[in-house]
Structure formats: C-alpha cells, structure tokens
C-alpha atoms as a PDB file:
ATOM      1  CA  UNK A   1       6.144  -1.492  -5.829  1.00  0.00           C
ATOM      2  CA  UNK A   2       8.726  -3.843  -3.873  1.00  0.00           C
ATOM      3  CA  UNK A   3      11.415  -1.641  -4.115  1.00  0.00           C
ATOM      4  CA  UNK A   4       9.467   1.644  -2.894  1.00  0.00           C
ATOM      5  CA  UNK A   5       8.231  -0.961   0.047  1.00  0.00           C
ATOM      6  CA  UNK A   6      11.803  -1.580   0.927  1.00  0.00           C
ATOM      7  CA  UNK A   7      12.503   2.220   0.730  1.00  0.00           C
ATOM      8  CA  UNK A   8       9.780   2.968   3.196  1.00  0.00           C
ATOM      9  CA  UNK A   9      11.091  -0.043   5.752  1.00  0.00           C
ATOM     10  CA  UNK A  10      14.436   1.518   5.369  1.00  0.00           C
ATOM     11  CA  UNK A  11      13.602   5.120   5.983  1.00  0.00           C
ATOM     12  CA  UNK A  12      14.399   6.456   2.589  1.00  0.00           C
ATOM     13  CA  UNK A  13      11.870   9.011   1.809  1.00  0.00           C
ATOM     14  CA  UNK A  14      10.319   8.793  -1.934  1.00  0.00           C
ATOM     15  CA  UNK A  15       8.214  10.859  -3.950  1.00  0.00           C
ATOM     16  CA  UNK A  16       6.759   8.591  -6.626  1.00  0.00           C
ATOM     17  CA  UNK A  17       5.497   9.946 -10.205  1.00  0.00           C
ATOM     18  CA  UNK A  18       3.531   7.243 -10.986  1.00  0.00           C
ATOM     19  CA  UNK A  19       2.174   7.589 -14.403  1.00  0.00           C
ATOM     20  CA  UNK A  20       0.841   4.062 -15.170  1.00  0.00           C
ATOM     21  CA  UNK A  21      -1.349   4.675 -11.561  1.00  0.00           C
ATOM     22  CA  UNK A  22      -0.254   1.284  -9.833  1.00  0.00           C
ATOM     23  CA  UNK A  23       1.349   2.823  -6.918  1.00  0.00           C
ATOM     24  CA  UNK A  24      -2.149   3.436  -5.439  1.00  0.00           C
ATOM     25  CA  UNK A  25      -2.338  -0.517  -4.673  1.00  0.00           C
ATOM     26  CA  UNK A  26       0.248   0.458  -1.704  1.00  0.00           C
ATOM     27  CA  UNK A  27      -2.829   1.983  -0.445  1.00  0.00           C
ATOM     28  CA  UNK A  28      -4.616  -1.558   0.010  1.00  0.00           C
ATOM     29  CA  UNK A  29      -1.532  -2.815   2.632  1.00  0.00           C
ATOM     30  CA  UNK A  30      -3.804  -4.311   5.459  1.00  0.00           C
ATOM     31  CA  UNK A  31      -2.499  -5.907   7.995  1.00  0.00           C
ATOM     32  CA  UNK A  32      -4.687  -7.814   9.241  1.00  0.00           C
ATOM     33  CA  UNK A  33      -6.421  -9.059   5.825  1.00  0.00           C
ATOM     34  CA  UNK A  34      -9.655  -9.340   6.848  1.00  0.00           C
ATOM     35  CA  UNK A  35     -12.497  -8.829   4.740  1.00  0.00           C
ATOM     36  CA  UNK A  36     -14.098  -5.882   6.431  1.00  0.00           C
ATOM     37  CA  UNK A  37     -11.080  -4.452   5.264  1.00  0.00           C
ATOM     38  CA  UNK A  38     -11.626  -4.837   2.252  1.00  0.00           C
ATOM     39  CA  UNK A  39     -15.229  -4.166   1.932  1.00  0.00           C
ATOM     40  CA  UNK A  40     -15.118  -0.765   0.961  1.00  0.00           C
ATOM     41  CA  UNK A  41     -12.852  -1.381  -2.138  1.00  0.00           C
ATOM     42  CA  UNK A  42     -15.322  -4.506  -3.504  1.00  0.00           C
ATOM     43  CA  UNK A  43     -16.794  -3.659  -7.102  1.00  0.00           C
ATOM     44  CA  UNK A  44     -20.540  -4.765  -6.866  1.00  0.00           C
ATOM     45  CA  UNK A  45     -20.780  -5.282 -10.648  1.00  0.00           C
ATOM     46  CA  UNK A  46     -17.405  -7.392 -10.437  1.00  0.00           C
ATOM     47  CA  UNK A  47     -19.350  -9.402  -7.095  1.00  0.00           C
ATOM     48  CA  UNK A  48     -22.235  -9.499  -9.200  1.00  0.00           C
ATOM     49  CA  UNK A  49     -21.001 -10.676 -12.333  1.00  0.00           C
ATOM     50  CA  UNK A  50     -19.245 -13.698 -10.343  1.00  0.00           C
ATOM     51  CA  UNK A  51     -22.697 -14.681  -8.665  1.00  0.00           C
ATOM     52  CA  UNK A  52     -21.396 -13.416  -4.999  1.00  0.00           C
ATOM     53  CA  UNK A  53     -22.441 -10.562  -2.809  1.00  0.00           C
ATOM     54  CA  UNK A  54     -19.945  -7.954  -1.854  1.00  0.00           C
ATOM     55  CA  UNK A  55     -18.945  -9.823   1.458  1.00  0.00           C
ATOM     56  CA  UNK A  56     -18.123 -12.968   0.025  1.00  0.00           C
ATOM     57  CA  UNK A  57     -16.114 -11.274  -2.726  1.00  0.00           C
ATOM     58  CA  UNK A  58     -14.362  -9.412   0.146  1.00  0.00           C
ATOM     59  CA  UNK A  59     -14.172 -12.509   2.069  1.00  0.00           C
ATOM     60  CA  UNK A  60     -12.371 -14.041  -1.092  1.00  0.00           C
ATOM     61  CA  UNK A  61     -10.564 -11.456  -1.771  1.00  0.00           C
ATOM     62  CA  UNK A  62      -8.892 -11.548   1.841  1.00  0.00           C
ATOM     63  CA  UNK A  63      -8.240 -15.005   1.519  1.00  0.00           C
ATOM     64  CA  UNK A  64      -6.776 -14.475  -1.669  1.00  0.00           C
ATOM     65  CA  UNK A  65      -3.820 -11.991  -0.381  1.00  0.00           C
ATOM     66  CA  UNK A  66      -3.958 -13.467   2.995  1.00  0.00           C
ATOM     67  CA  UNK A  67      -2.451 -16.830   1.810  1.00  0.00           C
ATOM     68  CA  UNK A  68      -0.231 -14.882  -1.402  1.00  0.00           C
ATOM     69  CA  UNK A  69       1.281 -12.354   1.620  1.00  0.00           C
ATOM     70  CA  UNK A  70       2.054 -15.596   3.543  1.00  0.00           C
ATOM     71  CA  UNK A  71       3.919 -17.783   0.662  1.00  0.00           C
ATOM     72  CA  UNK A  72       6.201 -14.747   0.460  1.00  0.00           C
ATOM     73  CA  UNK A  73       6.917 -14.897   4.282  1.00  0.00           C
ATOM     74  CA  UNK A  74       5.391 -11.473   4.626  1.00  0.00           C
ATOM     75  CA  UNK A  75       3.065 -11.429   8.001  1.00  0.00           C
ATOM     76  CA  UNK A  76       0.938  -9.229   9.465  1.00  0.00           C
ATOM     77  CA  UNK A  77       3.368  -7.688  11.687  1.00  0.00           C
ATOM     78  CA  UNK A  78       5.707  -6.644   8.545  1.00  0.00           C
ATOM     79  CA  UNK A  79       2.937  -4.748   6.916  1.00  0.00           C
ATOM     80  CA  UNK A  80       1.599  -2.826  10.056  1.00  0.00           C
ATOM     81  CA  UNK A  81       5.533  -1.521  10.465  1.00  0.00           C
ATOM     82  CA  UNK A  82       5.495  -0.322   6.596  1.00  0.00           C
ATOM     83  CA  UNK A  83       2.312   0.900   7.434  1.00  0.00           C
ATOM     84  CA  UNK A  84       3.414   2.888  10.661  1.00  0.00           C
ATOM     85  CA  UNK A  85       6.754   4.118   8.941  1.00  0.00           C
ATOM     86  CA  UNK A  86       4.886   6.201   5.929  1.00  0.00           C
ATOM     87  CA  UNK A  87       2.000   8.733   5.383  1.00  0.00           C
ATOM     88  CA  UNK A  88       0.706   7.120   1.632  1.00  0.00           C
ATOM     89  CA  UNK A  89      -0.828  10.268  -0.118  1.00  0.00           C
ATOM     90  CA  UNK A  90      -2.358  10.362  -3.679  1.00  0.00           C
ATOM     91  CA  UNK A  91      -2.086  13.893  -5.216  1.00  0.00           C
ATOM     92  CA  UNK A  92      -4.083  13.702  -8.265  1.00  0.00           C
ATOM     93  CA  UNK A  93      -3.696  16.711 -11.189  1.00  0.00           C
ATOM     94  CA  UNK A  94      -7.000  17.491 -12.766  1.00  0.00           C
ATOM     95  CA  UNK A  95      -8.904  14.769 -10.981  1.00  0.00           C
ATOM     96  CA  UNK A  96     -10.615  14.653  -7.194  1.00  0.00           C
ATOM     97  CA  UNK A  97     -10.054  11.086  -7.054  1.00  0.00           C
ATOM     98  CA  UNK A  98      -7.305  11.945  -4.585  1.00  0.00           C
ATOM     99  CA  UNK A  99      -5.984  14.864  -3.253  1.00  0.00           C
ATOM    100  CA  UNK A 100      -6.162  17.393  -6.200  1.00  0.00           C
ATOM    101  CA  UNK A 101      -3.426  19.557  -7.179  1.00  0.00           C
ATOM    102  CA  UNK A 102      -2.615  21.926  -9.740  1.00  0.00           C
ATOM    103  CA  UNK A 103       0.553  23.498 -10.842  1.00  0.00           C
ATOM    104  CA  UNK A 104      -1.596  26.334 -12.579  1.00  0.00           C
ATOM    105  CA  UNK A 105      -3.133  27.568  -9.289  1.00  0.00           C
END
C-alpha cells in the first residue's frame, strides 16, 4: 500500500490488480480520524463480541490509527492531500460489493 500512496502523492497514475483485496483499506484514509468516521465501517458482532457498542469501538478504533498515523509522522494534512490528488474506485468482477464489471458484457 505505501508505495501506491507515494505514487498517488507523486502524480503517477496506477491501476492496481489487487488480488489478495487489501488495496480497499486505501479507502479508510481519513483525515481527520474521528470516530464518526469510522462509524459506518464498525462490525457490530466484532463491537459486540468485545463488550462495546459500535461508538466506542469506533471511538477506539480512531484512537487506534490516530496515534499509529502520528508515530509515523503522517498528519492530517498529508492524508487530506493523498486524498485530494486521487479518485479511489473499486471495480469488482462478479460481485456488487463495488462497482461491478464484467469483461463478458
């Protein structure tokens, strides 16, 4: 993922076949960290299974990246410019998970 980040902030355009499906977490780059961002994305089962509601697993979960983001010197500002530099789009063949497309059509 770090080196199609570093494409992006350099204006290198990239189409990524991403067979093992780990490019998606691009798709969770918020800038701000907060947990309302990541609200939507919380697993109840997962909150439930650790005893928390969604918010405070979102509110952990913000934490979590908030502090891991800043021990690599990467702030807010650096991830709203990747952010604005890029369209992120997941095409998805034979599933509507994303944006479907098929090569028999």
């Amino acid at each position: 993922i770090a080196v199609i980040e570093e494409a992006i902030m350099d204006n290198v355009p990239s189409i990524v076949i991403d067979p093992k499906g780990d490019m998606g977490n691009l798709l969770l780059s918020f800038p701000r960290c907060t947990p309302e961002e990541f609200l939507p994305w919380i697993d109840p089962g997962e909150a439930a299974a650790k005893e928390m509601t969604v918010e405070q697993l979102a509110a952990r979960t913000a934490k979590t990246w908030q502090e891991g983001l800043a021990s690599w010197d990467q702030g807010p500002e650096r991830i709203a410019a990747l952010r604005a530099k890029t369209e992120l789009t997941i095409y998805t063949p034979g599933s509507s998970a994303g944006l479907p497309v098929s090569v028999l059509n």
